[in-house]
PDB file of N, CA and C in Angstrom:
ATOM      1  N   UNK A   1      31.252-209.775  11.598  1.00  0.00           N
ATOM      2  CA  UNK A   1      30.767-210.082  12.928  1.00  0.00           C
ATOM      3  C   UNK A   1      29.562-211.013  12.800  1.00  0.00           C
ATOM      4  N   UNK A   2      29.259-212.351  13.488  1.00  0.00           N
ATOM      5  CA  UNK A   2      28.570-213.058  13.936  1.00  0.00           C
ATOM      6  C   UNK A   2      26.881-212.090  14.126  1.00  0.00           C
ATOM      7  N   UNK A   3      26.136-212.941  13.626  1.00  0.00           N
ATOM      8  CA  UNK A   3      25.023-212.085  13.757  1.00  0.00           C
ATOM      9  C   UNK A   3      24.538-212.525  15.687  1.00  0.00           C
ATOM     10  N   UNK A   4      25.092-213.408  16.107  1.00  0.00           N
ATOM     11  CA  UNK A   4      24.773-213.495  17.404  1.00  0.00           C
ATOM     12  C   UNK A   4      24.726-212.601  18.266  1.00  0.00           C
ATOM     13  N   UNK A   5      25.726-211.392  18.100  1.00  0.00           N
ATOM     14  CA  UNK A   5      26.224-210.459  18.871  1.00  0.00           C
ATOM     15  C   UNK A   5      25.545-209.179  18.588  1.00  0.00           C
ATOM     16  N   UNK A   6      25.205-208.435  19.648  1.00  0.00           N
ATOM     17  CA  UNK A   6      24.771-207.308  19.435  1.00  0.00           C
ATOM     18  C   UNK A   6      25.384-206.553  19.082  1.00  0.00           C
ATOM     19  N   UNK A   7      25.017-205.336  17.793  1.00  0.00           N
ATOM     20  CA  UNK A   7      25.854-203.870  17.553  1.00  0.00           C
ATOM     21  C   UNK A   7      27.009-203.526  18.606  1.00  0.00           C
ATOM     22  N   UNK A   8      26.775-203.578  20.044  1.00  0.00           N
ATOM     23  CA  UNK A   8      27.362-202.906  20.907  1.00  0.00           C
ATOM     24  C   UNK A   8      28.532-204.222  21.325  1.00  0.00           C
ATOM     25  N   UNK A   9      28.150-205.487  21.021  1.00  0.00           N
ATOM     26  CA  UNK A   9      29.086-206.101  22.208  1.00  0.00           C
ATOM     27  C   UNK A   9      30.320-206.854  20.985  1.00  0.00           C
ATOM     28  N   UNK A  10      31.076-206.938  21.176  1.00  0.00           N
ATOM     29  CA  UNK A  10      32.256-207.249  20.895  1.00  0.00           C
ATOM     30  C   UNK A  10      33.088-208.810  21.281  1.00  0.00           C
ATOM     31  N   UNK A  11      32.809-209.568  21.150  1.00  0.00           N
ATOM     32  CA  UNK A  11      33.511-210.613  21.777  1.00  0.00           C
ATOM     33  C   UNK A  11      35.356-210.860  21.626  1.00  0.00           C
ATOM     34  N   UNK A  12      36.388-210.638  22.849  1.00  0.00           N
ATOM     35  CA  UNK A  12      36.934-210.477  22.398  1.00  0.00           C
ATOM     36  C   UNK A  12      37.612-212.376  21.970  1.00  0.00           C
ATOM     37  N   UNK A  13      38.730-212.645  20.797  1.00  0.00           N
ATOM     38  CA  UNK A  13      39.277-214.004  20.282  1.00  0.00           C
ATOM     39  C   UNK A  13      40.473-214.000  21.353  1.00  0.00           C
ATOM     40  N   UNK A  14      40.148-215.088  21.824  1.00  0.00           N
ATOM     41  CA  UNK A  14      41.609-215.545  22.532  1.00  0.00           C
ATOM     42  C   UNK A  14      42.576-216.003  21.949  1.00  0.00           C
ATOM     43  N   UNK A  15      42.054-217.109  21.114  1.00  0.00           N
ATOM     44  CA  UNK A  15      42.924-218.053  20.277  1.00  0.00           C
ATOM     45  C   UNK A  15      42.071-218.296  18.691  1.00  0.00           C
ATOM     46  N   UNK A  16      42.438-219.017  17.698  1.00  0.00           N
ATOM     47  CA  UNK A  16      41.917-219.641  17.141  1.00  0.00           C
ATOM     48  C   UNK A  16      42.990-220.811  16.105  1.00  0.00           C
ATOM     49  N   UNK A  17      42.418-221.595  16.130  1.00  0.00           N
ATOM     50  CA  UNK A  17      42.993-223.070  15.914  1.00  0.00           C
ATOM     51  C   UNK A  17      42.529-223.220  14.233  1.00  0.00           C
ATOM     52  N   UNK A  18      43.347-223.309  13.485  1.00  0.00           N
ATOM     53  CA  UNK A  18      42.830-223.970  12.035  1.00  0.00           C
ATOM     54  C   UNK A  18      43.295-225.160  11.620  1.00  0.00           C
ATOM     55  N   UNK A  19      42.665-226.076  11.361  1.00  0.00           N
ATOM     56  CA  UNK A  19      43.022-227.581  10.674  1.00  0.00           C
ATOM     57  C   UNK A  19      42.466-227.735   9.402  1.00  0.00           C
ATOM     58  N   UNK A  20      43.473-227.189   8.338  1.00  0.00           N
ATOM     59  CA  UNK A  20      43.096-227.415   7.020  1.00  0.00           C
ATOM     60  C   UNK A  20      42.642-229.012   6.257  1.00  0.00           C
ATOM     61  N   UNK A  21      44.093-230.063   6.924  1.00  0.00           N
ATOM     62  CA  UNK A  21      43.511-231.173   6.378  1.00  0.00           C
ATOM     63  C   UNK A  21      42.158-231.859   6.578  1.00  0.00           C
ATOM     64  N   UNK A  22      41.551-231.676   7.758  1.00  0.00           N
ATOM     65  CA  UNK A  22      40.142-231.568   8.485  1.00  0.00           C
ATOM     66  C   UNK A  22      39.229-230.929   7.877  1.00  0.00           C
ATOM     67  N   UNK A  23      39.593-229.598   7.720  1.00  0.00           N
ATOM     68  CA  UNK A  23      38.827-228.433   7.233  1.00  0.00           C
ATOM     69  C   UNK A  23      37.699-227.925   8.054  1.00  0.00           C
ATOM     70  N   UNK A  24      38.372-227.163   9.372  1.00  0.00           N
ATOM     71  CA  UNK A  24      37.378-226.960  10.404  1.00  0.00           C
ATOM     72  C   UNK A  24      38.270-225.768  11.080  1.00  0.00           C
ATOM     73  N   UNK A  25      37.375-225.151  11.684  1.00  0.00           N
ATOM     74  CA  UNK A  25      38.538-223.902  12.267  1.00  0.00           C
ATOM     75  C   UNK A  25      37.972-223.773  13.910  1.00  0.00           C
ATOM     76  N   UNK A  26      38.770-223.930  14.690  1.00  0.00           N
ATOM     77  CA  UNK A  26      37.946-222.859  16.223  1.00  0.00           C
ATOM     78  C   UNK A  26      38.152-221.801  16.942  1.00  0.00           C
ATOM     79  N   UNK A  27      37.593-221.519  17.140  1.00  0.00           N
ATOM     80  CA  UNK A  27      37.844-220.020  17.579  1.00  0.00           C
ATOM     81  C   UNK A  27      37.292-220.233  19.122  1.00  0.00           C
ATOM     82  N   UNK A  28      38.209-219.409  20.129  1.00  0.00           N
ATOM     83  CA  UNK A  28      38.151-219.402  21.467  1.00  0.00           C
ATOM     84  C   UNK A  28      37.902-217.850  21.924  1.00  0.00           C
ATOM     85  N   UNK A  29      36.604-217.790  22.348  1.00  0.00           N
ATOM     86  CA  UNK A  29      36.771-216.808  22.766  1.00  0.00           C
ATOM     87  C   UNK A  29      36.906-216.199  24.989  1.00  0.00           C
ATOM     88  N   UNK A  30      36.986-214.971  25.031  1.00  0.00           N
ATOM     89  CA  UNK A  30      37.024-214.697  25.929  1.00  0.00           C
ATOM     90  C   UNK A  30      35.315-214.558  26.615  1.00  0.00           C
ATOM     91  N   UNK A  31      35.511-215.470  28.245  1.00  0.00           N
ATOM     92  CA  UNK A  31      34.374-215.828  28.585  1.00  0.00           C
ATOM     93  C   UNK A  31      33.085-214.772  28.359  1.00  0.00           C
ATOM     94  N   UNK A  32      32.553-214.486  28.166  1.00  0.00           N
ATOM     95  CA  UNK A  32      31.048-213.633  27.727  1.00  0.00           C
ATOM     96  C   UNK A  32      30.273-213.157  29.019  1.00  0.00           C
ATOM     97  N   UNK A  33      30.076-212.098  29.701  1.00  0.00           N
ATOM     98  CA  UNK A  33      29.355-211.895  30.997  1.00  0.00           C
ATOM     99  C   UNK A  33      28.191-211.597  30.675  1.00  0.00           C
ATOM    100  N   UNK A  34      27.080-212.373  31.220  1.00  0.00           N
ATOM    101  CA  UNK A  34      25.648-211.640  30.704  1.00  0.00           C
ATOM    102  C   UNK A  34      24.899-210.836  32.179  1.00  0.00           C
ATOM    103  N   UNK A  35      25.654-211.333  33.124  1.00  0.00           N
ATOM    104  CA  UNK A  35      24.374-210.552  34.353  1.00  0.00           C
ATOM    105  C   UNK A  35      23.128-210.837  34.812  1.00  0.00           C
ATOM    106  N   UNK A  36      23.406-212.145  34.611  1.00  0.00           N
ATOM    107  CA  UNK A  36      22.566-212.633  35.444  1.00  0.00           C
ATOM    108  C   UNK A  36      22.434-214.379  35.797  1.00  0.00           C
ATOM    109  N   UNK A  37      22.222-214.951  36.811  1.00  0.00           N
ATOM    110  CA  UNK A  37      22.153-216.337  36.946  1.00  0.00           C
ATOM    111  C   UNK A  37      20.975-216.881  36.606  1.00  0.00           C
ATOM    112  N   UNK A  38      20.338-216.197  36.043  1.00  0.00           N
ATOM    113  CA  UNK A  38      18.738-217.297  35.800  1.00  0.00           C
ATOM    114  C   UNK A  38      19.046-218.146  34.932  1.00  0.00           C
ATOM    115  N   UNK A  39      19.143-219.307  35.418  1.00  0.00           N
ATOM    116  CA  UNK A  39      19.703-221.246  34.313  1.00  0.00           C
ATOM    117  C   UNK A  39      18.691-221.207  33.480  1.00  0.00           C
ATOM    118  N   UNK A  40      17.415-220.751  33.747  1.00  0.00           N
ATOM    119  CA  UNK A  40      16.481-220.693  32.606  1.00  0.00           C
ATOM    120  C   UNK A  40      17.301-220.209  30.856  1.00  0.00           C
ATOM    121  N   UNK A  41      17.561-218.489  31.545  1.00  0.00           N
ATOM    122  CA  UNK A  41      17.848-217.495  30.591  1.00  0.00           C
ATOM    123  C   UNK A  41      19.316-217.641  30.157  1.00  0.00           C
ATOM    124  N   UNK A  42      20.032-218.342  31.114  1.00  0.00           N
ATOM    125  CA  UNK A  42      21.753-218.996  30.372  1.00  0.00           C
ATOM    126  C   UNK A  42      21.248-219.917  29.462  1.00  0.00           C
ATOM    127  N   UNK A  43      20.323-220.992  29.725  1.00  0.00           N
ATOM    128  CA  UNK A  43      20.398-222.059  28.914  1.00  0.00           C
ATOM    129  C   UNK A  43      20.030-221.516  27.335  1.00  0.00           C
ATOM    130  N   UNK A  44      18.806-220.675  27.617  1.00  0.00           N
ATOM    131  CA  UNK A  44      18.288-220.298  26.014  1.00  0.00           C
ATOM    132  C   UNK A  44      19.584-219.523  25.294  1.00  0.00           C
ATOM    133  N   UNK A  45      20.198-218.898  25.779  1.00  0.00           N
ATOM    134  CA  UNK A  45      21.162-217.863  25.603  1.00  0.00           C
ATOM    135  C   UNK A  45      22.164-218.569  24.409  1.00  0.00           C
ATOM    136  N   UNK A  46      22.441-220.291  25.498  1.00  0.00           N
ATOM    137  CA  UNK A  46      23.450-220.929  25.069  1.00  0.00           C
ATOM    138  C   UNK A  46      22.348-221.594  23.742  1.00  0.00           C
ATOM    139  N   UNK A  47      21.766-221.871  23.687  1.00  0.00           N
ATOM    140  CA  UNK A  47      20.449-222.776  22.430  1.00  0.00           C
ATOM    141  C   UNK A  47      20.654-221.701  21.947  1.00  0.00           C
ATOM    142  N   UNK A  48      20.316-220.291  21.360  1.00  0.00           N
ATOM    143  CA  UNK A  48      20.258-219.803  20.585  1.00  0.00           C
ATOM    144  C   UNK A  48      21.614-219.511  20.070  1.00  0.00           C
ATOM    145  N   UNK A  49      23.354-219.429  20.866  1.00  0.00           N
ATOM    146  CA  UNK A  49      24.432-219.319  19.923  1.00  0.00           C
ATOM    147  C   UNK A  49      24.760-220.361  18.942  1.00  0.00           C
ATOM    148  N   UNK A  50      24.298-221.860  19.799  1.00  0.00           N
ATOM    149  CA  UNK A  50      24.363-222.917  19.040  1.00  0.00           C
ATOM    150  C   UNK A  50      23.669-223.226  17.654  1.00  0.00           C
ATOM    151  N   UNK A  51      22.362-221.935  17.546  1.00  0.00           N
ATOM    152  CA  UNK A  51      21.717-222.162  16.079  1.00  0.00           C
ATOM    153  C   UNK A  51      22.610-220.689  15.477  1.00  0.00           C
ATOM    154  N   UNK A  52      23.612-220.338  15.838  1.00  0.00           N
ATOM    155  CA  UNK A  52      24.650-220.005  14.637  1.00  0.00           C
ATOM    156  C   UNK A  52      25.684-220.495  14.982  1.00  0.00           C
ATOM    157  N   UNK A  53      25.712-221.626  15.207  1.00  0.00           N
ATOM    158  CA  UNK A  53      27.014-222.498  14.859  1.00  0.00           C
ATOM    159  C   UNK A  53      28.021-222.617  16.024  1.00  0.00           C
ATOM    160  N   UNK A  54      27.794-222.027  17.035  1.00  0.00           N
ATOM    161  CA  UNK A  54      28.758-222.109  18.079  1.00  0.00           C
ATOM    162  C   UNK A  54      28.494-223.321  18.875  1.00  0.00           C
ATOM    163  N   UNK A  55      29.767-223.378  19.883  1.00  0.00           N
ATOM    164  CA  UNK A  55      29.519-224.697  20.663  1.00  0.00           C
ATOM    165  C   UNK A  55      29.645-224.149  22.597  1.00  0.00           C
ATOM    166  N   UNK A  56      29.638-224.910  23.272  1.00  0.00           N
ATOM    167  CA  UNK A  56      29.205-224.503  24.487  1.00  0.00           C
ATOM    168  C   UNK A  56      29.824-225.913  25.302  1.00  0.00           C
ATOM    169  N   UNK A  57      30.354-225.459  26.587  1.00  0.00           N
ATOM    170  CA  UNK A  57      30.698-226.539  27.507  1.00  0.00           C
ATOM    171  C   UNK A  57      29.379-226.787  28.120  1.00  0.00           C
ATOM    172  N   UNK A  58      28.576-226.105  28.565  1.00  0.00           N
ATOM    173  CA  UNK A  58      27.207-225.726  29.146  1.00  0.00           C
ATOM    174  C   UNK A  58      26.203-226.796  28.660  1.00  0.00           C
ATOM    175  N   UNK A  59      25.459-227.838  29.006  1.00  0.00           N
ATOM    176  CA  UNK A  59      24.403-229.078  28.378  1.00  0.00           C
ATOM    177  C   UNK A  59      22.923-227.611  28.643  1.00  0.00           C
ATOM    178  N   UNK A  60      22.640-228.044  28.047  1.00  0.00           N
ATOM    179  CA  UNK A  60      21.234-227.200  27.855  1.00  0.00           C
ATOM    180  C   UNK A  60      20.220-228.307  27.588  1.00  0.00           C
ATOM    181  N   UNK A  61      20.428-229.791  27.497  1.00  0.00           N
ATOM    182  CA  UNK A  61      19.170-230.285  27.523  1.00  0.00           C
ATOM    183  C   UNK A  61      18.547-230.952  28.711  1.00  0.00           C
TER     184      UNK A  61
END
């Protein structure tokens, strides 16, 4: 498990895509509910998955 995720939460995989000749893999997951709309506290949310490697439709800058 991703150290992003808390003990308790689970993200569940929808899909995941591997391209060996590339050598890159993605993984899709199912959307993530956090509870709350503050754009402040989404944006950091999304900046901090991105410093373990995840990606985001979401612009945070």
């Amino acid at each position: 498990m991703d150290s992003v995720w808390k003990a308790d939460e689970e993200p569940e995989v929808v899909s995941v895509e591997i391209h060996y000749e590339d050598n890159w893999c993605m993984v899709h997951l199912k959307p993530v509910h956090l509870n709350t709309n503050d754009p402040a506290f989404l944006k950091d949310y999304v900046k901090m998955t991105k410093l373990h490697g995840w990606d985001s439709t979401l612009e945070t800058d």
